[in-house]
Protein backbone atom coordinates (compact mmCIF):
# COMPACT_ATOMS: atom_id res chain seq x y z
CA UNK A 1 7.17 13.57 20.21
CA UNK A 2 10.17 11.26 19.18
CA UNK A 3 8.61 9.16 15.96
CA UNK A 4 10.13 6.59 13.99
CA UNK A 5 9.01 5.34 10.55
CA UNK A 6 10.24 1.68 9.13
CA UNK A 7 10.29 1.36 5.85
CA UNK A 8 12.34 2.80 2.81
CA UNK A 9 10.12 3.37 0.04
CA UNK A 10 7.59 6.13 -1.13
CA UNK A 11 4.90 5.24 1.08
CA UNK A 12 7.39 5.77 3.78
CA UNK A 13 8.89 9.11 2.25
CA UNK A 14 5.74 10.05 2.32
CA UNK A 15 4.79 9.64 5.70
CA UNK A 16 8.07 11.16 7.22
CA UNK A 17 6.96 14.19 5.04
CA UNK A 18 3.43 14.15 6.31
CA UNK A 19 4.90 13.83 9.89
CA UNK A 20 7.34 16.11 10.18
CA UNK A 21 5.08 19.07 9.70
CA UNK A 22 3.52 18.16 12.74
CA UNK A 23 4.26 21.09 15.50
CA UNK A 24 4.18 17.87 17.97
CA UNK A 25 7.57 16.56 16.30
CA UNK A 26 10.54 16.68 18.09
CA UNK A 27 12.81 14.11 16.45
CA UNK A 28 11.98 11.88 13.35
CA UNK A 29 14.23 8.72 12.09
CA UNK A 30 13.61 6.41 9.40
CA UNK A 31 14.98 2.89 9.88
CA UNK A 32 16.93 2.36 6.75
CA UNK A 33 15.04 5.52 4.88
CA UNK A 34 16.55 6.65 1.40
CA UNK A 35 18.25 10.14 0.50
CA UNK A 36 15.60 11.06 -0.12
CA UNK A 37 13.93 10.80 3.06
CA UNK A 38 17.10 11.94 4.44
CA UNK A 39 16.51 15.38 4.08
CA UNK A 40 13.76 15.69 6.72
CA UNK A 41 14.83 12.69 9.02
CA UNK A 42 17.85 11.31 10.40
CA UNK A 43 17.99 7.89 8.19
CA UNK A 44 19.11 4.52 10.18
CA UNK A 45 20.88 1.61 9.19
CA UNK A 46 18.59 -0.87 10.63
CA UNK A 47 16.90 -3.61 7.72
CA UNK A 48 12.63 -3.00 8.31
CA UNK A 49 12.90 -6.93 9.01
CA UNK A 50 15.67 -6.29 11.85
CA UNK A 51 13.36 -6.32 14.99
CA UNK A 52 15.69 -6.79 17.22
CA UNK A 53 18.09 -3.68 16.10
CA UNK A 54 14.48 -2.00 15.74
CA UNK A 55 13.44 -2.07 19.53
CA UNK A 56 16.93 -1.54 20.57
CA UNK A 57 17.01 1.69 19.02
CA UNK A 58 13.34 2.69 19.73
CA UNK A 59 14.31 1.91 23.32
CA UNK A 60 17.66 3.86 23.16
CA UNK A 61 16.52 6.79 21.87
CA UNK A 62 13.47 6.95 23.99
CA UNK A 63 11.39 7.25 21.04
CA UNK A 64 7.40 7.66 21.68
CA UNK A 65 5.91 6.53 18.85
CA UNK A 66 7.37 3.66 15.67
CA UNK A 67 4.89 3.70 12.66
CA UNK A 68 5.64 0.75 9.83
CA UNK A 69 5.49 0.93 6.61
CA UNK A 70 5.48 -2.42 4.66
CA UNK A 71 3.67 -5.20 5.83
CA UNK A 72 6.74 -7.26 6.19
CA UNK A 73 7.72 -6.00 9.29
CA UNK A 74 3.92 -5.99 10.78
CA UNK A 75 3.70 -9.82 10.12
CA UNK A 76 6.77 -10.51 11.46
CA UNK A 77 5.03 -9.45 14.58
CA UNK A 78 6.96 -6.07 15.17
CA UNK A 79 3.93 -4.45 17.15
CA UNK A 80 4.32 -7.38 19.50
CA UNK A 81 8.33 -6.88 19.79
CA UNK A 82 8.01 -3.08 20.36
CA UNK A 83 4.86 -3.27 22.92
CA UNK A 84 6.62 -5.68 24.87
CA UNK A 85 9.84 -3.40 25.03
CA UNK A 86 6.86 -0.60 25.79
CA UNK A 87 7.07 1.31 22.77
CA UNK A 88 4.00 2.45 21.02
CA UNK A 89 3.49 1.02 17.22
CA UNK A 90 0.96 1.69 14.92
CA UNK A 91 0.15 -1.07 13.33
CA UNK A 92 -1.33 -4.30 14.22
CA UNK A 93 -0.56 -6.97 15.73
CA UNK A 94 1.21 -10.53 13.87
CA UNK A 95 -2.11 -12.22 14.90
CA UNK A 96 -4.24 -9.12 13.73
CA UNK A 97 -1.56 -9.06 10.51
CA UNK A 98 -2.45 -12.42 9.13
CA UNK A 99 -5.65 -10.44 7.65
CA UNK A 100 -2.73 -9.47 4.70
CA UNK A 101 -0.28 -12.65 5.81
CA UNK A 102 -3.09 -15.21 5.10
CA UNK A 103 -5.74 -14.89 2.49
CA UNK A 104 -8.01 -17.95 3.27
CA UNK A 105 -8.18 -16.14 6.63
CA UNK A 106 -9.56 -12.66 5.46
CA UNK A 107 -11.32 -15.05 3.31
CA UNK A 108 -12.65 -16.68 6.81
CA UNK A 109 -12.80 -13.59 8.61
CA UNK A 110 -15.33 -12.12 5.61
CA UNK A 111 -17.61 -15.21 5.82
CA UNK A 112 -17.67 -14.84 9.63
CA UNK A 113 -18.68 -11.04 9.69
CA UNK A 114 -20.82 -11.18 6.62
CA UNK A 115 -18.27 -9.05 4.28
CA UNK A 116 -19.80 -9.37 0.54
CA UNK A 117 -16.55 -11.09 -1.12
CA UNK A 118 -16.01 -13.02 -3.62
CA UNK A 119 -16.63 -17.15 -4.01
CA UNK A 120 -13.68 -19.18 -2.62
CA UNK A 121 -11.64 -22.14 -1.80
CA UNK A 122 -8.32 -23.07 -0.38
CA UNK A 123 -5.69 -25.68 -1.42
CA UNK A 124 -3.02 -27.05 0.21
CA UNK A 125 -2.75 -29.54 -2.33
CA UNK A 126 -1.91 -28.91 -5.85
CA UNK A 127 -3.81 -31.98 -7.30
CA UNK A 128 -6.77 -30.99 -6.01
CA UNK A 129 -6.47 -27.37 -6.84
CA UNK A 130 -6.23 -28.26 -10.32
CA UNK A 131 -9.18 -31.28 -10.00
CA UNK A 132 -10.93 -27.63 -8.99
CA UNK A 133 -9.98 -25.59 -11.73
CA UNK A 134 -11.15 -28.60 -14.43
CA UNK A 135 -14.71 -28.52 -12.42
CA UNK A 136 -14.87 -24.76 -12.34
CA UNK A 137 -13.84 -23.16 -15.56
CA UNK A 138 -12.04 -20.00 -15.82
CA UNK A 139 -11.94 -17.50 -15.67
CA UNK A 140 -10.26 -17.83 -11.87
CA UNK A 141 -8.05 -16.04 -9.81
CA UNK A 142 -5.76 -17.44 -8.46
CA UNK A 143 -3.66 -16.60 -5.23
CA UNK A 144 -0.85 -17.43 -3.48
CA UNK A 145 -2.29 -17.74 0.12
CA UNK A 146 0.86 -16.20 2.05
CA UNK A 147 3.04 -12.88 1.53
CA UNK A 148 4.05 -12.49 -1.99
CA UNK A 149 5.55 -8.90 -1.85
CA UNK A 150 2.17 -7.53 -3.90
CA UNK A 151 2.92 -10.74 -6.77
CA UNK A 152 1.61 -13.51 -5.41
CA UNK A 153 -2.05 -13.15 -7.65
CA UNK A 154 -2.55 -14.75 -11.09
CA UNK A 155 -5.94 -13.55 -12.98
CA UNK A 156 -6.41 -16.54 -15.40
CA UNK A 157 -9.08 -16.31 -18.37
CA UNK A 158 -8.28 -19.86 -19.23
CA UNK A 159 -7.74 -23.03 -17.56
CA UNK A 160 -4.28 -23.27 -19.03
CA UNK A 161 -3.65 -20.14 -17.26
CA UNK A 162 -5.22 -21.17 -14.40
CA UNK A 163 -3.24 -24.74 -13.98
CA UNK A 164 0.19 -22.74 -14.57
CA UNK A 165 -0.30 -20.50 -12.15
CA UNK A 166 -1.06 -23.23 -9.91
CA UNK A 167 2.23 -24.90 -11.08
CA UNK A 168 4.39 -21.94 -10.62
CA UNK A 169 2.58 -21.38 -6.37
CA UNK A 170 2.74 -24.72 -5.15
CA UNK A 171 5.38 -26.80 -7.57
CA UNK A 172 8.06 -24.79 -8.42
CA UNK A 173 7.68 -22.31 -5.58
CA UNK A 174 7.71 -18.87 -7.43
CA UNK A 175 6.79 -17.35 -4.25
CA UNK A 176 8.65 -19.19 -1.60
CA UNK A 177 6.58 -20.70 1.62
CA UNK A 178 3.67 -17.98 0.21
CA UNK A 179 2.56 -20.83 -2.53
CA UNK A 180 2.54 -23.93 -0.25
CA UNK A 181 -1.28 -22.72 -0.16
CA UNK A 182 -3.19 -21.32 -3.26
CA UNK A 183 -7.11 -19.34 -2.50
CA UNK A 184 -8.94 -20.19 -5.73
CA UNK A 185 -11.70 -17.75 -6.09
CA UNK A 186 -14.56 -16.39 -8.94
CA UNK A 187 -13.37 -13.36 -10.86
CA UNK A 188 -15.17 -10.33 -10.50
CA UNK A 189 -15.02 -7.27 -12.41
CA UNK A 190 -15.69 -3.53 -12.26
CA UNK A 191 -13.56 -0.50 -10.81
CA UNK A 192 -11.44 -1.46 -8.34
CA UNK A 193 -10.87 0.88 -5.36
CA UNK A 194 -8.80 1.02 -2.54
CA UNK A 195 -10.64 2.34 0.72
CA UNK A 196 -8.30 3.26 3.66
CA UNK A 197 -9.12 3.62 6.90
CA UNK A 198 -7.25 4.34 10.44
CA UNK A 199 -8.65 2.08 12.99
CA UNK A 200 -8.14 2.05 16.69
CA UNK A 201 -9.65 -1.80 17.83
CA UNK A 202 -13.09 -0.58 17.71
CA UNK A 203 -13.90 2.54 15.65
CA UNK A 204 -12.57 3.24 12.22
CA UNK A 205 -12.50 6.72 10.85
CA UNK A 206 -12.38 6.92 6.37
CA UNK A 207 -8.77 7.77 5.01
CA UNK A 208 -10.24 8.37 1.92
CA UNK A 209 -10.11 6.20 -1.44
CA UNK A 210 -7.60 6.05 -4.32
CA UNK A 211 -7.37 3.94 -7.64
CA UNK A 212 -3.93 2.65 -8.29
CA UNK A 213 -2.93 1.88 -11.42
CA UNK A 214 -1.34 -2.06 -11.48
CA UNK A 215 -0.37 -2.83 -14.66
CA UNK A 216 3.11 -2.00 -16.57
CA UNK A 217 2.01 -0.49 -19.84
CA UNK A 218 -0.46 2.17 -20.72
CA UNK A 219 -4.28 1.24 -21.01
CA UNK A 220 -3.99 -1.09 -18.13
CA UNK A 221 -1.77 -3.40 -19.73
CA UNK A 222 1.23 -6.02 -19.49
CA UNK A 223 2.59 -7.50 -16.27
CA UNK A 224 1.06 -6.72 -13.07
CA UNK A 225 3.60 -4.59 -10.73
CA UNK A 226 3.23 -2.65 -7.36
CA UNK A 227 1.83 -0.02 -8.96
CA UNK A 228 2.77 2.42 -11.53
CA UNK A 229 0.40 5.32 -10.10
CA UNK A 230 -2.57 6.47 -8.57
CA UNK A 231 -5.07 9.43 -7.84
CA UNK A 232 -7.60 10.38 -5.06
CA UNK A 233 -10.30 10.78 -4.65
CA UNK A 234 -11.62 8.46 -7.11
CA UNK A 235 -14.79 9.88 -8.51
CA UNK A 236 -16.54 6.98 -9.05
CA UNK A 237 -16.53 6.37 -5.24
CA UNK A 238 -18.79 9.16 -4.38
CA UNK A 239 -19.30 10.11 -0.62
CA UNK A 240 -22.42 7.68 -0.07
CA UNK A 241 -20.74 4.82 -1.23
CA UNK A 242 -17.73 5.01 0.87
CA UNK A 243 -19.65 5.72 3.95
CA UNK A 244 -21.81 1.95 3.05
CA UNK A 245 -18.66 0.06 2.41
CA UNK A 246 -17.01 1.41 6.08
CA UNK A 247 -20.34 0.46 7.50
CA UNK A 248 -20.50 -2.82 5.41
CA UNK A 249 -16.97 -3.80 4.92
CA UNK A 250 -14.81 -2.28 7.14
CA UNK A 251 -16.50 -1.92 10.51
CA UNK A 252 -17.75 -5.87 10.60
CA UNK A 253 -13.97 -6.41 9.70
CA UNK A 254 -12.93 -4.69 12.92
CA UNK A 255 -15.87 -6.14 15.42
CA UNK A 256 -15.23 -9.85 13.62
CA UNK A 257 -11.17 -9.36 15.08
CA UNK A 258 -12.16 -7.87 18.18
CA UNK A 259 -14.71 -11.08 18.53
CA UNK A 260 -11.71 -12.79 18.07
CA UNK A 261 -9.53 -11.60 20.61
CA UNK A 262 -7.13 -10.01 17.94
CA UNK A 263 -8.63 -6.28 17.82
CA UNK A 264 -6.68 -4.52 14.66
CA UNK A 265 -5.25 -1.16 15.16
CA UNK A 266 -3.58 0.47 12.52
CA UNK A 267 -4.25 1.30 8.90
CA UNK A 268 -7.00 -0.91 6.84
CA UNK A 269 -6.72 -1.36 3.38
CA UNK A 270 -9.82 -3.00 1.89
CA UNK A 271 -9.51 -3.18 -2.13
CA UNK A 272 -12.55 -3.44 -3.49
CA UNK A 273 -14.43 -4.01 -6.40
CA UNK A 274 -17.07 -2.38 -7.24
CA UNK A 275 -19.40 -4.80 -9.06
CA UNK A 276 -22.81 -4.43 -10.87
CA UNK A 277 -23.99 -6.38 -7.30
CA UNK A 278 -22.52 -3.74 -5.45
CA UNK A 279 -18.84 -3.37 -3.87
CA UNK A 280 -16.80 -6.52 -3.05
CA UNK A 281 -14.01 -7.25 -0.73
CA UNK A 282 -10.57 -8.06 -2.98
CA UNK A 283 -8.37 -8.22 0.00
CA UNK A 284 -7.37 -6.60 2.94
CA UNK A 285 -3.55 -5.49 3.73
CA UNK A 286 -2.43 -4.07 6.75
CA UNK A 287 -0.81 -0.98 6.14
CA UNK A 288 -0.95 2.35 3.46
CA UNK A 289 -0.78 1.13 -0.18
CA UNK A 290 2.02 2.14 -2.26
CA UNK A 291 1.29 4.76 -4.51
CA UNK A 292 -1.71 5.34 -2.76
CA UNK A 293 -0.19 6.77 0.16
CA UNK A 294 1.50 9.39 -1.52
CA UNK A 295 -1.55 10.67 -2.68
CA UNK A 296 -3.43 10.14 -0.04
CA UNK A 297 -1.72 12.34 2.29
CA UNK A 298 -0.91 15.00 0.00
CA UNK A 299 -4.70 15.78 0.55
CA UNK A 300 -4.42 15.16 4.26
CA UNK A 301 -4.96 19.53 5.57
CA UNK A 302 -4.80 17.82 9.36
CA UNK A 303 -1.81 16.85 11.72
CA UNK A 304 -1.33 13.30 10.70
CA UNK A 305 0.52 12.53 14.25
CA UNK A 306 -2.21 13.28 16.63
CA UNK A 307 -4.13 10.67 14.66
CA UNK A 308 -1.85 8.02 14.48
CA UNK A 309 -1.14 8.34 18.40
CA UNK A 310 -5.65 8.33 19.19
CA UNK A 311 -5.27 4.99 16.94
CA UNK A 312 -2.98 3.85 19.17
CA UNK A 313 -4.57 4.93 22.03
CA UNK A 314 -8.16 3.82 21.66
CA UNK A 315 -9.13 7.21 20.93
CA UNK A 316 -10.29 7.52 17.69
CA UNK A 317 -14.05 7.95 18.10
CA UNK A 318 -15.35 11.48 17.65
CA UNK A 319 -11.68 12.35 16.24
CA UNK A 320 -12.05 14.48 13.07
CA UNK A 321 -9.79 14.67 9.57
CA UNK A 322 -9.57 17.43 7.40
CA UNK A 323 -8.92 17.09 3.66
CA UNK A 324 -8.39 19.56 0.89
CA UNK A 325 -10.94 19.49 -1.82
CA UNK A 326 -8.69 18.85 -4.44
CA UNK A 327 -7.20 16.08 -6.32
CA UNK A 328 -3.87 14.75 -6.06
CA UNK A 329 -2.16 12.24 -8.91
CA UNK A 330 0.94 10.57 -8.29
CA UNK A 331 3.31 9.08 -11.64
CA UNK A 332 6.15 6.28 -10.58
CA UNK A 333 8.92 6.65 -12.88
CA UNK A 334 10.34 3.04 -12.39
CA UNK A 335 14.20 1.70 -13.66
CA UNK A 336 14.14 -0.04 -17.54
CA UNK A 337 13.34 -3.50 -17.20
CA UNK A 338 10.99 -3.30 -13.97
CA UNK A 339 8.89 -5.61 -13.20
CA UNK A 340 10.98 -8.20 -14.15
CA UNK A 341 15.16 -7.31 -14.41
CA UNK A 342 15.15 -3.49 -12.88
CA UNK A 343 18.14 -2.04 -13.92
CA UNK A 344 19.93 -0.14 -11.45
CA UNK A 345 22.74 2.43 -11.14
CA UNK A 346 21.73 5.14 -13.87
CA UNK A 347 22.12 8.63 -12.25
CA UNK A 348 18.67 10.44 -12.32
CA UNK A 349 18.92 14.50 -12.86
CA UNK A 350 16.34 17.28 -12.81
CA UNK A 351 14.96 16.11 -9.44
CA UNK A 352 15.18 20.05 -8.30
CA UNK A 353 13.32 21.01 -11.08
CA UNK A 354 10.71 18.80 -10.99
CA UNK A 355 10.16 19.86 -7.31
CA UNK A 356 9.91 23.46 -8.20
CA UNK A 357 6.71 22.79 -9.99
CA UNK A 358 3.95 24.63 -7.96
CA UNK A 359 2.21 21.94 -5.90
CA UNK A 360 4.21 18.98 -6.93
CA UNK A 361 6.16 16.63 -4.25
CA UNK A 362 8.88 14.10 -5.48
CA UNK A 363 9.02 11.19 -2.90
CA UNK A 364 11.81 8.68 -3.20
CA UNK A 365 11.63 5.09 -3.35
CA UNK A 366 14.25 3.20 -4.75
CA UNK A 367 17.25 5.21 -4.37
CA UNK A 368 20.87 5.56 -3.47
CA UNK A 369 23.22 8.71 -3.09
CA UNK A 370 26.76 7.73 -4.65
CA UNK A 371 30.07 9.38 -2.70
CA UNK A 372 29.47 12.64 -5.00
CA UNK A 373 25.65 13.04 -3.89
CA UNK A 374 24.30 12.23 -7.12
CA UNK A 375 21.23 10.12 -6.82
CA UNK A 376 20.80 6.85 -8.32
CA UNK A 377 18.29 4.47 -9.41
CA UNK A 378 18.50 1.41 -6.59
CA UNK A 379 15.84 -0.82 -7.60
CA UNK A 380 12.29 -0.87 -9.50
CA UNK A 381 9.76 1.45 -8.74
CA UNK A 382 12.52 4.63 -8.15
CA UNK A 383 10.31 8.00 -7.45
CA UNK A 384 6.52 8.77 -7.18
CA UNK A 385 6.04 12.07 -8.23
CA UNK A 386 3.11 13.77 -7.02
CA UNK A 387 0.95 16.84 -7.73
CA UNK A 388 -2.16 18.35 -5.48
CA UNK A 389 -4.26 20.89 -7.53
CA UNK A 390 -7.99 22.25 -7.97
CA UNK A 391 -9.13 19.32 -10.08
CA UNK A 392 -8.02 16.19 -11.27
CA UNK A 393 -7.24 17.16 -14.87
CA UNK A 394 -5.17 20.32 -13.16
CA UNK A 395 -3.51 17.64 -10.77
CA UNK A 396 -2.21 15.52 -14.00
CA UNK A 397 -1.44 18.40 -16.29
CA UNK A 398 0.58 19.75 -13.23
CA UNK A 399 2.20 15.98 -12.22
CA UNK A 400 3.53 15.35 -16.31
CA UNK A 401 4.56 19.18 -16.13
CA UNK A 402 7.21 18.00 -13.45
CA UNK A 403 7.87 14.64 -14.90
CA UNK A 404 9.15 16.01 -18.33
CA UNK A 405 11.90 18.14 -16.40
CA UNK A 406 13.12 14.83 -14.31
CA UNK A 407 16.55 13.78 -16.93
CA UNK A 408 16.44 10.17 -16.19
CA UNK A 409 17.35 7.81 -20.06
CA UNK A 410 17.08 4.59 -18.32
CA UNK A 411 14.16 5.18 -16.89
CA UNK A 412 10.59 5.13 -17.88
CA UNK A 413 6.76 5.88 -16.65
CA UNK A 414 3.50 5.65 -17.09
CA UNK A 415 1.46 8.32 -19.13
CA UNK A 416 -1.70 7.93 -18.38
CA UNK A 417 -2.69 8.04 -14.97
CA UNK A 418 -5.89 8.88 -13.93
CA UNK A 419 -7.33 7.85 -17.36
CA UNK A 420 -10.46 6.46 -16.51
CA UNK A 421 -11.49 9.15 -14.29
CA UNK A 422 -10.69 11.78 -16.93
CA UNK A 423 -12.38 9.87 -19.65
CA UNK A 424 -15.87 10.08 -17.51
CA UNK A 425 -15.36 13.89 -16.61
């Protein structure tokens, strides 16, 4: 088969490594990719937001199968572009999409299907979002309704957090168009998970769960980013309880959109908290998280291209994934400054040498190659490095083994990933 993945990030380094040890592979590109990615796919200078350069290329190259990334791209309504040029996409739809592109209508879509979720409202109007706040008390969270690139969420403990963040959304416009509508809703708490799942329209199959790790600084703290790293499988999300949240969560998400007349096929993302009431819808996006891809798929034993093509193909039921029992832990070394200022153009050595590390993988993100081939640091989150071993405590000894040989000054990371879990083995 002739595959191409959008996207030029980790998640997507990730799944052009998980692909192209498929025996079904004949060709893999990566549409704009990174150099990193460039070593087991031919990379192509087409934006993930250029649709039309996108299909014209698909179509060209008489390519059999796209598979997106981001959810950029998927909102845009690249699925649609690409069927209609009679190209198969993974992904969904733009109208099955808006479940990440719109929170107030996940937030519908949950109250239609019966999805356990937290309390909610919607504002288009930043007077009365505020009138709300004053009624309500804090703590709130508070949400940007549209695409926010992962930034768009404020968790206020106080009402003067609350009314800033509503400032910020719908006054100033922090977040563009995304903050001409704010979802207002209660605040749980408990461990959040992410639950994946490939879904074909009708039947969704369990990707297995991850816990990212949001925050900036160590102990969960500082400014919320796209994620400094994750593990899976997350202990505290034993076997039984994923099974109930597919069958309580996911599965009335699916029959709810097919109801609709906008069945979802792709990869669903349900973050969830897992509250003393039991687990609770966050959100849904549309698409493999990032870290959590990484690490998801460096468990993955089966061919991860036969299973993208049955989702496609309305031929997921009965279809089987094997996983290793082991954990996997993935660190994001990210440039100085990130989230905020990211500063770029610091060469990064010792990327062979962290590689070398039994079990480890090193999947690029935001990187460049300069004219000498020496790789440099192109944005915020940089490199996930990732490491697959017997137990979790292996799997982070063995991930912080590889980081320490990575040279990189102007760089920095996370040390304590997986923390939680470790502290309860």
């Amino acid at each position: 088969m002739r595959v191409m993945v959008i996207g030029s990030g980790g998640r997507e380094h990730a799944l052009c490594w998980a692909l192209s040890a498929s025996p079904l592979l004949t060709k893999l590109w990566c549409a704009p990719g990174n150099p990193g990615i460039a070593q087991i796919a031919e990379c192509v200078p087409a934006g993930a937001l250029d649709i039309g350069a996108l299909v014209a290329f698909a179509r060209d190259n008489e390519i059999d199968l796209v598979v997106p990334g981001p959810e950029d791209p998927l909102v845009a309504g690249i699925t649609d572009a690409m069927e209609e040029a009679g190209i198969t996409c993974c992904g969904p739809t733009a109208a099955a999409a808006q479940l990440e592109g719109s929170k107030s209508f996940t937030k519908e879509v949950c109250d239609a299907a019966g999805i356990p979720t937290a309390q909610w409202e919607r504002f288009d109007d930043a007077e009365a979002a505020r009138a709300f706040v004053r009624r309500r008390g804090t703590p709130l969270v508070v949400k940007a309704d549209g695409l926010a690139a992962g930034k768009g969420v404020v968790v206020a403990a106080t009402e003067a957090e609350a009314l800033a963040a509503i400032d910020a959304m719908m006054e100033a416009r922090a977040f563009g168009d995304a903050g001409s509508a704010v979802v207002i809703e209660e605040c749980l708490t408990g461990d959040e998970i992410s639950l994946f799942a490939l879904c074909d329209g009708t039947t969704a199959i369990p990707l297995g769960s991850a816990q990212d790790h949001k925050r900036v600084g160590e102990g969960d703290t500082g400014a919320n980013t796209g994620g400094m790293g994750a593990y899976a499988p997350a202990p505290m999300f034993s076997p039984e309880l994923e099974a109930a949240c597919m069958d309580r969560i996911v599965r009335p998400a699916l029959a709810e959109m097919a109801r609709r007349g906008t069945p979802f096929r792709g990869i669903l993302y349900a973050g969830l908290m897992l509250t003393d009431e039991g687990p609770k819808l966050i959100e849904f996006n549309v698409r493999f998280g990032d870290p959590e891809c990484q690490v998801l798929l460096l468990r993955l034993r089966s061919d991860l291209l036969p299973a993208l093509q049955a989702a496609c193909d309305g031929e997921l039921e009965n279809f089987d994934l094997r996983w290793h029992d082991k954990a996997a832990i993935g660190v994001v070394l990210a440039a100085r400054g990130y989230p905020e200022a990211p500063e770029r153009g610091s060469e990064i050595l010792g990327l062979e040498r962290a590689a070398s590390v039994s079990g480890v993988q090193v999947f690029h993100a935001a990187t460049e190659a300069d004219s000498a081939g020496h790789i440099r640091a192109a944005g915020g989150r940089v490199l996930t490095v990732c490491a697959l071993a017997p137990s979790l405590r292996q799997a982070h000894d063995t991930v912080y083994d590889a980081v320490r040989r990575i040279h990189w000054p102007q760089g920095f990371y996370r040390r304590d990933i997986g923390w939680r879990a470790l502290a309860r083995a």
